[in-house]
Protein backbone atom coordinates (compact mmCIF):
# COMPACT_ATOMS: atom_id res chain seq x y z
CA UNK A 1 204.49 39.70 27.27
CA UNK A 2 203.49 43.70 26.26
CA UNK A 3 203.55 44.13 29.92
CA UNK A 4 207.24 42.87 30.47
CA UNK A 5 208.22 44.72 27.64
CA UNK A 6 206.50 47.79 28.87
CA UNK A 7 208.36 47.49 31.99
CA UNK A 8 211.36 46.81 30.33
CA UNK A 9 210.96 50.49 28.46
CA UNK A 10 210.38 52.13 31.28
CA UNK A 11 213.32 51.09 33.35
CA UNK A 12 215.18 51.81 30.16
CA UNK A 13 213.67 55.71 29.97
CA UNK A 14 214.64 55.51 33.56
CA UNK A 15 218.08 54.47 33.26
CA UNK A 16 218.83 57.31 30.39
CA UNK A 17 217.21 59.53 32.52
CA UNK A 18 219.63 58.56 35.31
CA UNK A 19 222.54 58.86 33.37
CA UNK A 20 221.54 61.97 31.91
CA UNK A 21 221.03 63.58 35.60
CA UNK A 22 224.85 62.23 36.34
CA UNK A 23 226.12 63.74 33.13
CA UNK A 24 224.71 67.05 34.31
CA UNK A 25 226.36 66.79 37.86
CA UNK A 26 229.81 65.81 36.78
CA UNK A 27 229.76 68.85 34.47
CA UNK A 28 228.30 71.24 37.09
CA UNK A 29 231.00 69.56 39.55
CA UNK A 30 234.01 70.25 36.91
CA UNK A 31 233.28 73.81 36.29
CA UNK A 32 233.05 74.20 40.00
CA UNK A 33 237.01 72.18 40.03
CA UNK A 34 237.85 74.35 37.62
CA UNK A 35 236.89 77.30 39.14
CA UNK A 36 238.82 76.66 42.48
CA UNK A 37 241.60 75.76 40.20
CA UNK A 38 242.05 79.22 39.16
CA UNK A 39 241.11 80.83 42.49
CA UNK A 40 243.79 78.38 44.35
CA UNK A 41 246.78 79.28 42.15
CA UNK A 42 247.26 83.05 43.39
CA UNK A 43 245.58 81.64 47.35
CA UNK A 44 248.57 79.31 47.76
CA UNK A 45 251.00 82.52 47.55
CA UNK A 46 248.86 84.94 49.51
CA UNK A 47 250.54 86.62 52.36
CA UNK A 48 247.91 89.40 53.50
CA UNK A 49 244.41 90.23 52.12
CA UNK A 50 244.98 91.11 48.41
CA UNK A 51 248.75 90.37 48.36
CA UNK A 52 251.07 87.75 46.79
CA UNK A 53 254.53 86.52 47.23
CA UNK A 54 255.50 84.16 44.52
CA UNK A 55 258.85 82.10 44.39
CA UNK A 56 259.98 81.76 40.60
CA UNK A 57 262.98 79.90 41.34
CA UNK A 58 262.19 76.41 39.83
CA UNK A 59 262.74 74.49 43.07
CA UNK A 60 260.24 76.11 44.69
CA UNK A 61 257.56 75.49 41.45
CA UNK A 62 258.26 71.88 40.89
CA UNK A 63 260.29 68.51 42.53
CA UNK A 64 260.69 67.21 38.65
CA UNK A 65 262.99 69.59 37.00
CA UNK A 66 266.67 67.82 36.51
CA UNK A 67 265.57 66.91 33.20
CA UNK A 68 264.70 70.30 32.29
CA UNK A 69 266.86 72.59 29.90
CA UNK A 70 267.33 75.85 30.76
CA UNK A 71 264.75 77.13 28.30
CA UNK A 72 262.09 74.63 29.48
CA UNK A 73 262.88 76.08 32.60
CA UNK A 74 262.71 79.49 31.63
CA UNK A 75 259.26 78.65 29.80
CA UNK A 76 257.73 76.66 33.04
CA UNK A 77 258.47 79.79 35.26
CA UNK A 78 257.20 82.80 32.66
CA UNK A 79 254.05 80.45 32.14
CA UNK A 80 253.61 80.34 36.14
CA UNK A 81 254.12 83.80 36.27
CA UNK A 82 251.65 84.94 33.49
CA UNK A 83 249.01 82.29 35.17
CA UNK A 84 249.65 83.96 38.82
CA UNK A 85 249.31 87.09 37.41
CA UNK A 86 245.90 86.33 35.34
CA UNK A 87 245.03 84.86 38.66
CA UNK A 88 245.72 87.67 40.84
CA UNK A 89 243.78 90.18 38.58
CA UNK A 90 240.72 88.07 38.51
CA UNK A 91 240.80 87.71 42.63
CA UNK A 92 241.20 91.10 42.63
CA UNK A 93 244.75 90.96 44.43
CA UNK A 94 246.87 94.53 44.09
CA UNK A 95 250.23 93.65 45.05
CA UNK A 96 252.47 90.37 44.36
CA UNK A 97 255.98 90.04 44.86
CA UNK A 98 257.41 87.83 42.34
CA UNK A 99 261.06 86.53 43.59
CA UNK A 100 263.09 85.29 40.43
CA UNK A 101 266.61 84.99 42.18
CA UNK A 102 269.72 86.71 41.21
CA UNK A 103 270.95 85.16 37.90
CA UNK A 104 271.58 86.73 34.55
CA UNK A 105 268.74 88.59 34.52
CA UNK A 106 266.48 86.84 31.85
CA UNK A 107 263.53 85.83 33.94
CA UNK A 108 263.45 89.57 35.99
CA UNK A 109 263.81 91.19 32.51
CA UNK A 110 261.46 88.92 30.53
CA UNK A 111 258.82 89.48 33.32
CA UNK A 112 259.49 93.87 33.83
CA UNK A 113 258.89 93.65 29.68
CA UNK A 114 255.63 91.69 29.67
CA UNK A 115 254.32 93.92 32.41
CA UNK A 116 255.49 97.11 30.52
CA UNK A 117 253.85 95.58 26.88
CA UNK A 118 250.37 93.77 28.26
CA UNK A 119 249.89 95.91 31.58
CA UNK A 120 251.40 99.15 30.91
CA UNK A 121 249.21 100.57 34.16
CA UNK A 122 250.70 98.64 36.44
CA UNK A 123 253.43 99.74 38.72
CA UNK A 124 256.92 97.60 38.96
CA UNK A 125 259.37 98.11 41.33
CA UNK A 126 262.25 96.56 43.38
CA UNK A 127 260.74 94.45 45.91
CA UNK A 128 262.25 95.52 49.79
CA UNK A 129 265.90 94.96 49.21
CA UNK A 130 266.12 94.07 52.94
CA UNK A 131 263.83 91.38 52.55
CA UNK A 132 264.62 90.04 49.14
CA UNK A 133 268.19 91.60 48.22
CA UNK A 134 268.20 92.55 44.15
CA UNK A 135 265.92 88.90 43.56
CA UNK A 136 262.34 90.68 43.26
CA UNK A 137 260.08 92.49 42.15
CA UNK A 138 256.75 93.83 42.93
CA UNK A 139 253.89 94.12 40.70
CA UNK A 140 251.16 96.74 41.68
CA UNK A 141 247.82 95.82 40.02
CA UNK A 142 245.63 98.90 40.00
CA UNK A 143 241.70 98.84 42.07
CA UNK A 144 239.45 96.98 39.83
CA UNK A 145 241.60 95.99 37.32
CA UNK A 146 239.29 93.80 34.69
CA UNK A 147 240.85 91.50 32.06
CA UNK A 148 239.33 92.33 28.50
């Protein structure tokens, strides 16, 4: 009987052990998710080595947005844009193009003032007006730009 129950521990030890080891991997294997998460958000926009060309207009950010007021839309594409731009500086990207359409003006002058407030190094300027029209802007992210 001691040795059944002996046996009986040590596939138990074994068993924690086992799920211990898995507990490990699955973390290790969502920091690595998360990690690609961050590098993929500026990568899906890249257009050269370094640069970016992201589309604001909420069409081109989500299929879902009927339901959306124009604030929540407002708020989905400044959030998008402060996430791409996190992204780019941490992938070490200098340039991206950030179209936001003609409109009133709220989304092109909401993103020139965070720029001017959290980045004041950066450089803004009308994206090519041939290419774009008056709908963008480009952000120039100085060399080795770190995040505090």
């Amino acid at each position: 009987l001691k040795i059944i129950e002996l046996a009986g521990i040590e596939k138990v030890d074994s068993a924690d052990a086992i799920r211990i080891k898995e507990k490990e991997e699955n973390t290790q294997k969502k920091k690595k998710i998360e990690a690609i998460k961050h590098i993929e958000l500026i990568d899906n926009h890249k257009v050269m080595p370094g640069e970016a060309e992201v589309d604001l207009h909420i069409s081109a950010l989500r299929d879902d947005y009927n339901d959306l007021s124009n604030l929540e839309i407002l708020d989905y594409q400044l959030n998008y844009f402060s996430s791409s731009l996190d992204n780019a500086i941490k992938n070490d990207y200098t340039k991206v193009v950030y179209i936001h359409g003609i409109g009133n003006g709220t989304l092109r002058n909401t993103i020139k003032k965070s720029i001017k407030n959290e980045y004041p190094e950066f450089g803004i300027r009308n994206a090519s007006f041939s290419q774009y029209g008056n709908g963008a802007i480009e952000v120039l992210i100085p060399n080795n730009f770190q995040i505090d």
